[in-house]
N, C-alpha and C. Protein backbone atom coordinates (compact mmCIF):
# COMPACT_ATOMS: atom_id res chain seq x y z
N UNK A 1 -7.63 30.52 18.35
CA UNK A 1 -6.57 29.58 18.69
C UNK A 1 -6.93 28.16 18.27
N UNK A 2 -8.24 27.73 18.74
CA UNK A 2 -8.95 26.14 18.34
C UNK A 2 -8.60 25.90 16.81
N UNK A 3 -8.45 27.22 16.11
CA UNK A 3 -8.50 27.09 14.34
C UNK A 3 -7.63 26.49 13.81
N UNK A 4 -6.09 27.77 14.49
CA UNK A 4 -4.92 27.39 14.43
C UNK A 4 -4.57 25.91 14.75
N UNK A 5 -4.61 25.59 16.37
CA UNK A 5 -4.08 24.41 16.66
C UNK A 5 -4.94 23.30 15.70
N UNK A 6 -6.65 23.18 15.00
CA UNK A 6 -6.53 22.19 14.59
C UNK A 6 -6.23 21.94 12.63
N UNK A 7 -5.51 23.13 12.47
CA UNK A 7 -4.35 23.26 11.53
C UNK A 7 -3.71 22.69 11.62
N UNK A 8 -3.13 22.82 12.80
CA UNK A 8 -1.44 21.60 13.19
C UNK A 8 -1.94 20.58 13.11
N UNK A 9 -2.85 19.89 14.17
CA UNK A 9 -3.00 18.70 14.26
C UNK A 9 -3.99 17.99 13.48
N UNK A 10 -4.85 18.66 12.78
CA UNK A 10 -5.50 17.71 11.55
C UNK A 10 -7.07 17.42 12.11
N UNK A 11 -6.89 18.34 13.20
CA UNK A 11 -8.61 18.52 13.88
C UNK A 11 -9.62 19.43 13.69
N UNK A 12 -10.74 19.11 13.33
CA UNK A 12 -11.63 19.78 13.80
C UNK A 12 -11.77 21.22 14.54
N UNK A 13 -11.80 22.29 14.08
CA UNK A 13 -11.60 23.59 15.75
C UNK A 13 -13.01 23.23 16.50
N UNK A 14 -13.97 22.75 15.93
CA UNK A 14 -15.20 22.69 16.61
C UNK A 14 -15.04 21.45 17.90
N UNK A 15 -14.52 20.18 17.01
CA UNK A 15 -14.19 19.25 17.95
C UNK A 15 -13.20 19.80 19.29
N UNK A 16 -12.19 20.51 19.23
CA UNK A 16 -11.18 21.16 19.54
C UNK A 16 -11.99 21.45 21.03
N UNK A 17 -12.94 22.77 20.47
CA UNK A 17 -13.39 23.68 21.42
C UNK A 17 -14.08 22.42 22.22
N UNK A 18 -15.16 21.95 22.02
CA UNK A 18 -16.40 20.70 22.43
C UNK A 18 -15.00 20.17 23.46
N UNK A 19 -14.38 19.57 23.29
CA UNK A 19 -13.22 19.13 24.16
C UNK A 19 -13.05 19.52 25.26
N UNK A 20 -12.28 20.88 25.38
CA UNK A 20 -12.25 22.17 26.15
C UNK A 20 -13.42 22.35 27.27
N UNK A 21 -14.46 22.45 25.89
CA UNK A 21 -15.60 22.91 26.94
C UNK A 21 -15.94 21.59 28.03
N UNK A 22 -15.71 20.62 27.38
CA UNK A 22 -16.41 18.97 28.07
C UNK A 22 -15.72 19.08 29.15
N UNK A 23 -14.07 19.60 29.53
CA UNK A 23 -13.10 18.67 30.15
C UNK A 23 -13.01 20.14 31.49
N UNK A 24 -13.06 19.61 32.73
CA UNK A 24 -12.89 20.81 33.76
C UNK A 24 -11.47 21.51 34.06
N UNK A 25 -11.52 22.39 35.16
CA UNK A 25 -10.37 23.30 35.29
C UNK A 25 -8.95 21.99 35.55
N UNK A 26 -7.89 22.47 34.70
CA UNK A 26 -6.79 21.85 35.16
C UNK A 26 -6.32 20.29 34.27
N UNK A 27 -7.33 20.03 33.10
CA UNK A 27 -7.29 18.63 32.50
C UNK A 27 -6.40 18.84 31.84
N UNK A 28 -5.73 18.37 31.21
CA UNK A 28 -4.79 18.16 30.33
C UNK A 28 -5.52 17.20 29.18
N UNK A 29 -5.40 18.21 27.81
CA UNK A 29 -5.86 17.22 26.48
C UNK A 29 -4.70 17.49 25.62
N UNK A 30 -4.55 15.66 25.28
CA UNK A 30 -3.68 15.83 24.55
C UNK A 30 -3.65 16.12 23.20
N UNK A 31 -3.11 16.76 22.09
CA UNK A 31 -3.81 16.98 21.03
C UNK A 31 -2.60 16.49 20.08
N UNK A 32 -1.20 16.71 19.60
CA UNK A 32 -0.15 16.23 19.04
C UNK A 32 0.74 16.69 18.95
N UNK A 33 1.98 15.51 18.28
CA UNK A 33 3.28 16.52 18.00
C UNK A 33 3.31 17.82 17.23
N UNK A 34 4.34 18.15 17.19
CA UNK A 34 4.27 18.95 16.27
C UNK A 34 6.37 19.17 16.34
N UNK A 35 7.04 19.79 15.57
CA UNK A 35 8.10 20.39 15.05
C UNK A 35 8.29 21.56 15.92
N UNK A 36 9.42 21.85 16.73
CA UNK A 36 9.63 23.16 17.48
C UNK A 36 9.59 24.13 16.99
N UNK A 37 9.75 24.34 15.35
CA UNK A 37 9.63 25.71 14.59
C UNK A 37 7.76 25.63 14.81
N UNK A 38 6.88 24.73 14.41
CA UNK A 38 5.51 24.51 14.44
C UNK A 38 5.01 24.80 15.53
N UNK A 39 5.68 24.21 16.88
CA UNK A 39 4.84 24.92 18.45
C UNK A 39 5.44 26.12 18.64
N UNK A 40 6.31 26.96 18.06
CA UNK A 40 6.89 28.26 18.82
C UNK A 40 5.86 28.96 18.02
N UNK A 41 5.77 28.84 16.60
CA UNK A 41 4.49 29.53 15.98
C UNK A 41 3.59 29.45 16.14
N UNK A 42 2.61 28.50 16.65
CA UNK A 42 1.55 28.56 17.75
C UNK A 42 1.47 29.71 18.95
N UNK A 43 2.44 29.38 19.77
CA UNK A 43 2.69 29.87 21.17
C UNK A 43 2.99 31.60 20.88
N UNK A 44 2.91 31.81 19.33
CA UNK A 44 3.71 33.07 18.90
C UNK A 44 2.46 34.03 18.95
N UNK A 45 1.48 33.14 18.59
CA UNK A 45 -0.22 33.86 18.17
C UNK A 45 -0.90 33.76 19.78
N UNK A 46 -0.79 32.45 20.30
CA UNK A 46 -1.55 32.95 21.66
C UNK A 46 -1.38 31.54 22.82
N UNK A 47 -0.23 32.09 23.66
CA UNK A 47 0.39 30.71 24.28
C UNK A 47 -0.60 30.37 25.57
N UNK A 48 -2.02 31.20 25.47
CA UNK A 48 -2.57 31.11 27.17
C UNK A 48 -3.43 29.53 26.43
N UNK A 49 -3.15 28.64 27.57
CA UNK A 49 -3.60 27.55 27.55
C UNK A 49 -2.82 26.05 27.23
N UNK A 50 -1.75 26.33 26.12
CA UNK A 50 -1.13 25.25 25.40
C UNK A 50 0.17 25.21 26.52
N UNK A 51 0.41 23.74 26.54
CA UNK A 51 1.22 23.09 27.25
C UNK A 51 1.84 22.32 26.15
N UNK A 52 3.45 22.90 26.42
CA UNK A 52 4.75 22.28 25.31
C UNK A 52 5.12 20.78 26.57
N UNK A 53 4.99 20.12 25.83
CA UNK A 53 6.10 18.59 26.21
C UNK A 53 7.12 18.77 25.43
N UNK A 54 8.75 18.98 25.62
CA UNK A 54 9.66 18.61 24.79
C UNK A 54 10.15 17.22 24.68
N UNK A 55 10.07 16.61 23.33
CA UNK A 55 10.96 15.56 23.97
C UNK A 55 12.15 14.67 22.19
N UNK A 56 13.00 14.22 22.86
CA UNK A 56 13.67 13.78 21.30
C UNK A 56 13.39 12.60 20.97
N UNK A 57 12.82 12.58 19.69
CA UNK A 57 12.85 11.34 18.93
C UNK A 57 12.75 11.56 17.69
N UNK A 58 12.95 10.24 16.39
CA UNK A 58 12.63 10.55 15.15
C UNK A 58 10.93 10.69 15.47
N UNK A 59 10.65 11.77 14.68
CA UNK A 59 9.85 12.09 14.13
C UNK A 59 8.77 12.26 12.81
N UNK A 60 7.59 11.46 12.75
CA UNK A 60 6.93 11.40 11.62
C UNK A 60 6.07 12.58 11.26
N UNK A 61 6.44 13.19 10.60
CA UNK A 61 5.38 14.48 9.71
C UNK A 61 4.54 14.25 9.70
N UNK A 62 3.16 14.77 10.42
CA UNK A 62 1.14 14.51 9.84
C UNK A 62 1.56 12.86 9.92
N UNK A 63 1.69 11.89 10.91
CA UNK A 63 1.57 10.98 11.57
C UNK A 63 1.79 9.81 10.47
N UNK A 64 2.64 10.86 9.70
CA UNK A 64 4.08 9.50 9.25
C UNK A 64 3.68 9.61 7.71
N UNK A 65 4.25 9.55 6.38
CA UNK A 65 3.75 9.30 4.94
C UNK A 65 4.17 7.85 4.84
N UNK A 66 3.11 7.30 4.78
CA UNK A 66 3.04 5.51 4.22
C UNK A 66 3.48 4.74 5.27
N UNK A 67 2.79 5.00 6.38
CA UNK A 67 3.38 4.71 7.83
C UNK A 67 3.71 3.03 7.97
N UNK A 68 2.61 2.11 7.30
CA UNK A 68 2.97 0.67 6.82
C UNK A 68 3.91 0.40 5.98
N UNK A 69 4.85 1.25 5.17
CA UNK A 69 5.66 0.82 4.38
C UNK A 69 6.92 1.68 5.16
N UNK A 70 7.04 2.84 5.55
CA UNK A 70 7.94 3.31 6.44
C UNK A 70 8.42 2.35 7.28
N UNK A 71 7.34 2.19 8.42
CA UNK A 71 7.35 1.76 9.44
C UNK A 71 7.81 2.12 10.65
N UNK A 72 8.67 1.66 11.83
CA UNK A 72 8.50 2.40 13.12
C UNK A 72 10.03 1.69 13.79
N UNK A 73 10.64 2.73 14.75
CA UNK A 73 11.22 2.34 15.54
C UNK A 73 11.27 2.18 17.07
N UNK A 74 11.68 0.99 17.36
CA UNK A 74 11.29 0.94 19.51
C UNK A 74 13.09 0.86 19.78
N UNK A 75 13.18 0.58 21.07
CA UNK A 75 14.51 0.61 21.60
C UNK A 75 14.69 -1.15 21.30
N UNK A 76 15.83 -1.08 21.97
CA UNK A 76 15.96 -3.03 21.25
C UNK A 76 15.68 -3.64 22.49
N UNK A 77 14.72 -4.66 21.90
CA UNK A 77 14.14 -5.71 22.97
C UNK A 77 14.84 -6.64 23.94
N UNK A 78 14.85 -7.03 25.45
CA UNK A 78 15.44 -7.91 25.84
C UNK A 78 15.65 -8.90 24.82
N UNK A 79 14.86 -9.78 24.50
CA UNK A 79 15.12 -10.72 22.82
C UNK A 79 16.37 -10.38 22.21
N UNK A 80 16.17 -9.59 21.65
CA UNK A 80 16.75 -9.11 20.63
C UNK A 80 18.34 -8.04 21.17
N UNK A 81 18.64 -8.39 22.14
CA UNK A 81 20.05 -7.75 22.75
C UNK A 81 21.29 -8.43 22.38
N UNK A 82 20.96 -9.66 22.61
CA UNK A 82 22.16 -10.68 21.96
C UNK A 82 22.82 -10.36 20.71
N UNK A 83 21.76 -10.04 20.42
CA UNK A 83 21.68 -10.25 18.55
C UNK A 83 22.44 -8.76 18.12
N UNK A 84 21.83 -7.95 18.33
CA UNK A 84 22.65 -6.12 18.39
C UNK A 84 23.84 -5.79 19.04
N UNK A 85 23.76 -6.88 19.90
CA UNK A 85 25.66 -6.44 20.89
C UNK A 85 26.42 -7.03 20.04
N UNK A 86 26.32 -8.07 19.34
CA UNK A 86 27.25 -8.80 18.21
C UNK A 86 27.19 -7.95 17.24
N UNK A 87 26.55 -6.94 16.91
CA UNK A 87 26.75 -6.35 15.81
C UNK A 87 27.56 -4.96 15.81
N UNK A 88 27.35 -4.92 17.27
CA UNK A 88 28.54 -3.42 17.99
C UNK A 88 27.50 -2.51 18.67
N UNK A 89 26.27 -2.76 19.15
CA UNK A 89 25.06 -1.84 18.97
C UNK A 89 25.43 -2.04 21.07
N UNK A 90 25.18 -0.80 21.42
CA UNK A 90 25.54 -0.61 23.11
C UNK A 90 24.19 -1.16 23.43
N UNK A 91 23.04 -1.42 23.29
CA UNK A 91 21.80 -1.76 23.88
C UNK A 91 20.76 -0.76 24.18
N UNK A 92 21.32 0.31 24.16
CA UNK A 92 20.05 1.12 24.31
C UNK A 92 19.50 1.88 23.19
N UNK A 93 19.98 1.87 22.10
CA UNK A 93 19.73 2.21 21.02
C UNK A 93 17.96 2.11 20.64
N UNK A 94 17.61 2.82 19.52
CA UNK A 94 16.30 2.54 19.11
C UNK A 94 16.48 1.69 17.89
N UNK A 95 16.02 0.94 16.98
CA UNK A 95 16.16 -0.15 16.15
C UNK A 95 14.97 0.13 15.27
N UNK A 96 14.89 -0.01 14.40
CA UNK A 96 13.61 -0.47 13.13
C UNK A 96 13.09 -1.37 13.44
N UNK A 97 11.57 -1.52 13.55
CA UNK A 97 11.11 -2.85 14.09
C UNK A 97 10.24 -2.93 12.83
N UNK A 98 9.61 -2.36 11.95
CA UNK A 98 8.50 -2.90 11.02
C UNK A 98 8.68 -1.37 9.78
N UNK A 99 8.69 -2.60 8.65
CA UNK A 99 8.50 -1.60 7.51
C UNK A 99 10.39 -1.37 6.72
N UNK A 100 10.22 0.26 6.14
CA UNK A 100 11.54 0.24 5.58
C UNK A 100 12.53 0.25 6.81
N UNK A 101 12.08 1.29 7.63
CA UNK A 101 13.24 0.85 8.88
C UNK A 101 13.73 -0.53 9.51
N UNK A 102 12.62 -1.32 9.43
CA UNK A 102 13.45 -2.19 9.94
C UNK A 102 14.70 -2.97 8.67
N UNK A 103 14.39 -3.33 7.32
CA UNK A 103 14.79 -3.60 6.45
C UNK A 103 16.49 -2.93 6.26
N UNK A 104 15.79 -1.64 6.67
CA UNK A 104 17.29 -0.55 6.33
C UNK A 104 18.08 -0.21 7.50
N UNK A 105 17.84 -1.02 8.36
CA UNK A 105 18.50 -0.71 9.80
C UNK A 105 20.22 -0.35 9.36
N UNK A 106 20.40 -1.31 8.31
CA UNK A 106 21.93 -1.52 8.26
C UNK A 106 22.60 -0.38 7.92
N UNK A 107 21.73 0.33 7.36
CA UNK A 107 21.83 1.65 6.36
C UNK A 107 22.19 2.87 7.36
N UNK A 108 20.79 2.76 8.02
CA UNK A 108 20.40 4.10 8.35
C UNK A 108 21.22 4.37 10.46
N UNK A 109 21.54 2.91 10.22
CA UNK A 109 22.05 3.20 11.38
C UNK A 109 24.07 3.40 11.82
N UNK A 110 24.54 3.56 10.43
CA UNK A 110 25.87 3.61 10.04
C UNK A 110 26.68 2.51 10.50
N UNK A 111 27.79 2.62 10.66
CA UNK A 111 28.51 1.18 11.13
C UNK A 111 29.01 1.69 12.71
N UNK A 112 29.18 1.06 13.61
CA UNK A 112 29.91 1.25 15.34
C UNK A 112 30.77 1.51 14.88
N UNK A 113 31.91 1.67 15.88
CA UNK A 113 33.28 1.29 16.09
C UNK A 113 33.30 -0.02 16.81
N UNK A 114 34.90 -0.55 17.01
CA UNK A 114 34.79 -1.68 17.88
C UNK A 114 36.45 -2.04 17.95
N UNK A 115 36.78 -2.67 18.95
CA UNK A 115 38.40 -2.88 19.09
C UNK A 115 38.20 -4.34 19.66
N UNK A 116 39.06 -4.91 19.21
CA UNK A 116 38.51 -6.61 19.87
C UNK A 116 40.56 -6.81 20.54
N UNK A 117 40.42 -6.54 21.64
CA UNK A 117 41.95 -6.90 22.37
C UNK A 117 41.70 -8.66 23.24
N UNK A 118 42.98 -8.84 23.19
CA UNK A 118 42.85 -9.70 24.42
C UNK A 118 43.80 -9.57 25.80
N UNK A 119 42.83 -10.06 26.75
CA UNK A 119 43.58 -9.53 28.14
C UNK A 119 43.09 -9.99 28.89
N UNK A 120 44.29 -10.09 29.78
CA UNK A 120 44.38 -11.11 30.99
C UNK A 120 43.54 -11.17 32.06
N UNK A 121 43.85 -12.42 32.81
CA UNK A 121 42.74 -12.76 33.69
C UNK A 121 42.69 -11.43 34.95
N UNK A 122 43.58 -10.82 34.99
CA UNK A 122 43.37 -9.85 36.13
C UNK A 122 42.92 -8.67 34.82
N UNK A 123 42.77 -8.75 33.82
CA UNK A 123 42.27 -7.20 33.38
C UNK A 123 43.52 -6.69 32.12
N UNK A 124 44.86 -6.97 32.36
CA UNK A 124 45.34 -6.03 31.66
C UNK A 124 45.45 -6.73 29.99
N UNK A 125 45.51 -5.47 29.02
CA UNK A 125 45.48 -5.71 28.06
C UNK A 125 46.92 -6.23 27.32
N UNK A 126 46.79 -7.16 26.75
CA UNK A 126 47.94 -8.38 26.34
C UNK A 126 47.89 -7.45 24.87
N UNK A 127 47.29 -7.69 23.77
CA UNK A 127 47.41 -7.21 23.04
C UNK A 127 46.13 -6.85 21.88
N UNK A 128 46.10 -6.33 20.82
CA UNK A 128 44.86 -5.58 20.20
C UNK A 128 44.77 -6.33 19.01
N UNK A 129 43.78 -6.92 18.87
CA UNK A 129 43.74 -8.34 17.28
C UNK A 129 43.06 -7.40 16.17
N UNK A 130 42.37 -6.30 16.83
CA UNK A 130 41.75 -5.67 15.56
C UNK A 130 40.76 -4.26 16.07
N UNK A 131 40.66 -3.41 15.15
CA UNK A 131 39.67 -2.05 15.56
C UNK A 131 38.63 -1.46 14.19
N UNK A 132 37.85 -1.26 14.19
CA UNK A 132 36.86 -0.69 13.23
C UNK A 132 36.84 0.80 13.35
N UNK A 133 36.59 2.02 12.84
CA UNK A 133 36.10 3.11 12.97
C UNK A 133 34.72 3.09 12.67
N UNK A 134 34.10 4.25 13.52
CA UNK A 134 32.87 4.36 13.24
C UNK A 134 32.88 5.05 11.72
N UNK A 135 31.36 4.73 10.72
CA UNK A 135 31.17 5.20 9.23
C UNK A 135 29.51 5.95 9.40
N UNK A 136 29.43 6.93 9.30
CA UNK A 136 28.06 7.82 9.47
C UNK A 136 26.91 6.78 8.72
N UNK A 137 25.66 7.32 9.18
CA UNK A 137 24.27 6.44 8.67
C UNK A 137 24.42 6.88 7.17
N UNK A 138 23.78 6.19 6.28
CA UNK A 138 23.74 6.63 4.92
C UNK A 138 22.43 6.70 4.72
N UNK A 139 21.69 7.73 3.72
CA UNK A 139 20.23 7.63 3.62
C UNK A 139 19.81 6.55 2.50
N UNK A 140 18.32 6.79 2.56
CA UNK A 140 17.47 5.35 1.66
C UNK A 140 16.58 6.60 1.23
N UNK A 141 16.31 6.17 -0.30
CA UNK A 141 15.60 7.21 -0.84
C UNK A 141 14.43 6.14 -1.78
N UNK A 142 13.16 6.58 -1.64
CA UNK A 142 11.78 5.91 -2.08
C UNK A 142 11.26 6.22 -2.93
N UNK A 143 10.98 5.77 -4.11
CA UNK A 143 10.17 6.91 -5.25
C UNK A 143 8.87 6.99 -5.28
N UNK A 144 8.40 7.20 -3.67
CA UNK A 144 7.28 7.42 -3.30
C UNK A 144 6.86 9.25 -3.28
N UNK A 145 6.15 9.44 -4.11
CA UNK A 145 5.46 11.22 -4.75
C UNK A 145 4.85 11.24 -3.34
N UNK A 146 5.44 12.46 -2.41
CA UNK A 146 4.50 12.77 -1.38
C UNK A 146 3.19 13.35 -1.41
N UNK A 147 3.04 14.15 -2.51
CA UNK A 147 1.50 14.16 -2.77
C UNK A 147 0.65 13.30 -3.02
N UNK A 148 1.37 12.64 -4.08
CA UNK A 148 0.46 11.64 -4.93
C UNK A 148 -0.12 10.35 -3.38
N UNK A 149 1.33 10.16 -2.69
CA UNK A 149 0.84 9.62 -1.16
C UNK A 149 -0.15 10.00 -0.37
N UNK A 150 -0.15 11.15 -0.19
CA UNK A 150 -0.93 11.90 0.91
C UNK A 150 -2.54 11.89 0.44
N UNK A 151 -2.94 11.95 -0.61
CA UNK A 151 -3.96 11.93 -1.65
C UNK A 151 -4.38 10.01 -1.57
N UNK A 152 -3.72 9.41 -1.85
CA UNK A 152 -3.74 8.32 -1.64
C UNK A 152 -4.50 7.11 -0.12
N UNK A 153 -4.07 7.95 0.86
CA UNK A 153 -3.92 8.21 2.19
C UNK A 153 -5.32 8.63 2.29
N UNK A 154 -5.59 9.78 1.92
CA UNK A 154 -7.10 10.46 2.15
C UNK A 154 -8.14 9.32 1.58
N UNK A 155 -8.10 9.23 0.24
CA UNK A 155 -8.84 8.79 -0.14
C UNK A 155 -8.93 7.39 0.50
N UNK A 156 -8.58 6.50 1.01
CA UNK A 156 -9.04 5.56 1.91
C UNK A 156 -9.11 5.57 3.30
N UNK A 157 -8.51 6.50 3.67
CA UNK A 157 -9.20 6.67 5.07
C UNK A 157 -10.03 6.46 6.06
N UNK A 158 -11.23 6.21 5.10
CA UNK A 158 -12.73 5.70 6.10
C UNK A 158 -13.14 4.62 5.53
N UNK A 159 -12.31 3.51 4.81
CA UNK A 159 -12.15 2.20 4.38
C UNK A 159 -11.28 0.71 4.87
N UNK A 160 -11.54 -0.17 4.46
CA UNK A 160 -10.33 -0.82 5.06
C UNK A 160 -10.26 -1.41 3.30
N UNK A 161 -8.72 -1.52 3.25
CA UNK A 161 -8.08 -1.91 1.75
C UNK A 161 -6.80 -1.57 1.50
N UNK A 162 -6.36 -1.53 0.59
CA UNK A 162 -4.99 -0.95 0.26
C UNK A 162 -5.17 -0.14 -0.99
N UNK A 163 -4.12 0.52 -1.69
CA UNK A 163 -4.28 1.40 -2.76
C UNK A 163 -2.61 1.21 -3.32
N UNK A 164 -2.42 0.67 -4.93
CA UNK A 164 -0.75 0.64 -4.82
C UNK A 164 -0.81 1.33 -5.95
N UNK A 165 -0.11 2.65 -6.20
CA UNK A 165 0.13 3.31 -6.98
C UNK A 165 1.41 3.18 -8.16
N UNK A 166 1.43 2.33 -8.85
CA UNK A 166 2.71 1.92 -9.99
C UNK A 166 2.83 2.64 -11.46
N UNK A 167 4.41 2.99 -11.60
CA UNK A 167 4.38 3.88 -12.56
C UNK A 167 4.70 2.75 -13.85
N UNK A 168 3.67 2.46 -14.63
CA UNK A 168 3.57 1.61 -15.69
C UNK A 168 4.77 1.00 -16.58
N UNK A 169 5.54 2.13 -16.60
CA UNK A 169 7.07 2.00 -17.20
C UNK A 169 8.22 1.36 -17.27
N UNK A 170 8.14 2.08 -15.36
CA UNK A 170 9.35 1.39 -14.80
C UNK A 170 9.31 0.85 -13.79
N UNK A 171 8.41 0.74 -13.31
CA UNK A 171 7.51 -0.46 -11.98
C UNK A 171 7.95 0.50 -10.93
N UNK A 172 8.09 1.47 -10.77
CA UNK A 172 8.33 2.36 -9.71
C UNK A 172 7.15 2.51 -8.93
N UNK A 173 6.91 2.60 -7.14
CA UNK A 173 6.19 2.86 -6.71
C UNK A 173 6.12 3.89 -6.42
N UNK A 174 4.64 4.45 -6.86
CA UNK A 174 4.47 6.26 -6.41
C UNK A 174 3.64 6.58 -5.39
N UNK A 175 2.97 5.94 -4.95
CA UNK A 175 2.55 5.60 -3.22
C UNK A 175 1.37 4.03 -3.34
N UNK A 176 1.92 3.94 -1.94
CA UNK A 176 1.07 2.41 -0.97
C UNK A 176 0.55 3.00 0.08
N UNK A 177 -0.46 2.61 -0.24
CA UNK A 177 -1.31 3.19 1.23
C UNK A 177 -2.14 1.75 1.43
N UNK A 178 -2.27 1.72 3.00
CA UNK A 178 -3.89 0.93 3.79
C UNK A 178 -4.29 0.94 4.93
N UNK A 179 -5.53 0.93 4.96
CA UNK A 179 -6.30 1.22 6.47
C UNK A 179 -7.03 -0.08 6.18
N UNK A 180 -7.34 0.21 7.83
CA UNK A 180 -6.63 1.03 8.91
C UNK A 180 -5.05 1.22 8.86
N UNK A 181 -4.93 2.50 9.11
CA UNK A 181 -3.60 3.02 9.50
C UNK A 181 -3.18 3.49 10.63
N UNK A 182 -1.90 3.42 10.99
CA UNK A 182 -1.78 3.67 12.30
C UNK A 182 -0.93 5.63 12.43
N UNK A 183 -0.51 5.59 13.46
CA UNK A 183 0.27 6.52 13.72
C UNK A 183 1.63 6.35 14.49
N UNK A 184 2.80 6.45 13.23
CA UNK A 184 3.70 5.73 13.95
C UNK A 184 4.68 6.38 15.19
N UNK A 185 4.36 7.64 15.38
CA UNK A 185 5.29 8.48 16.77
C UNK A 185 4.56 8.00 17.90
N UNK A 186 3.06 7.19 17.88
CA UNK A 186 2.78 6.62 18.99
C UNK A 186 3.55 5.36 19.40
N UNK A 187 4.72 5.00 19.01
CA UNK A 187 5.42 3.94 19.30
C UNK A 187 6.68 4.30 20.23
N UNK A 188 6.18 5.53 20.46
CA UNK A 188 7.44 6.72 20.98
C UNK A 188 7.23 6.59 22.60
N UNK A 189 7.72 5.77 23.45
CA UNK A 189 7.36 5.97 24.81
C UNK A 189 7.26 7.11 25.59
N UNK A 190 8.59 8.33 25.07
CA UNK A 190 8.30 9.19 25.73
C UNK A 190 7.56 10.50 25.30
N UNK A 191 6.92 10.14 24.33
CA UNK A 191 6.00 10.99 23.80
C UNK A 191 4.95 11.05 24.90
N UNK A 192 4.70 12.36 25.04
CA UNK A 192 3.66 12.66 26.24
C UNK A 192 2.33 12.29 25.89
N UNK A 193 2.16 12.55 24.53
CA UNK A 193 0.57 12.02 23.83
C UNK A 193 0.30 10.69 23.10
N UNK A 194 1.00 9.95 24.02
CA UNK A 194 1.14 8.47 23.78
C UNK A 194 0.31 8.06 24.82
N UNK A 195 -0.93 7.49 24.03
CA UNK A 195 -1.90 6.81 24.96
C UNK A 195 -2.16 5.48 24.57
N UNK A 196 -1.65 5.31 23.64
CA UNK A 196 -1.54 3.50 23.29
C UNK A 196 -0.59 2.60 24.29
């Protein structure tokens, strides 16, 4: 099982077990996300021990590809409420805070709806000056090579620097990587293996 799970999560099985063995009856270790097709296939080979947290959020694959140039989303800040209710955003929303998300918020987060009436001091509506329909998110596409990334990624890993991969031609980027790097689903509050 230690083999499997540190398949998923990018661990060690030795570290895995050493864990296990260190920690007494009843601990809870957290080890990572994973994709519900990814934990049911776990749980499929041998569910005695593993504890599922469900929970929804975007999700970064192997703890995000180009997690500094991606970047991360939080819910919208007291600060920053003013600023999103003018734009049609209800407040509880999650927002792009760093990287392409935040850049592409406009994109990826489609357009509201919105009806702007006016009406009277007791409430009732006088009349309707204007209405928007809601327009679905549109995607953003990177000509970032997920291998050529992931490779990129490795190879500095136990460095601090950057690495910018440019295709000579047409100035296309084929991956940016630098470490330290983070992991961006730890920005996820209700992620259970959020210990930051």
């Amino acid at each position: 099982m230690t083999k499997e799970l540190g398949r998923l999560c990018g661990f060690d099985p030795e570290y895995i077990q050493d864990q296990i063995d260190s920690s007494g009856p009843g601990w809870y270790l957290p080890m990572c996300e994973a994709t519900r097709k990814e934990a049911e296939r776990l749980l499929s080979i041998n569910p005695g021990g593993l504890v599922l947290s469900e929970y929804s959020s975007r999700y970064y694959f192997e703890t995000g590809l180009a997690p500094q140039s991606v970047g991360y989303t939080l819910s919208i800040s007291p600060e920053q409420l003013n600023q999103y209710r003018r734009l049609g955003y209800r407040g509880d929303e999650k927002v792009g805070q760093q990287g392409i998300e935040k850049w592409g918020e406009n994109y990826l987060a489609g357009k509201h709806s919105g009806i702007l009436r006016v009406v009277s001091p007791e409430g009732q509506i006088l009349s309707t000056l204007g209405q928007s329909s809601p327009q679905p998110a549109s995607s953003i596409y990177l000509t970032i090579d997920e291998n050529m990334q992931y490779w990129a990624q490795q190879a500095i890993e136990y460095f601090r620097g950057a690495i910018v991969v440019m295709e000579v031609d047409t100035g296309r980027i084929i991956a940016l990587a630098s470490a330290p790097d983070f992991d961006p689903n730890l920005f996820e509050p209700n992620n259970p293996n959020n210990t930051a």
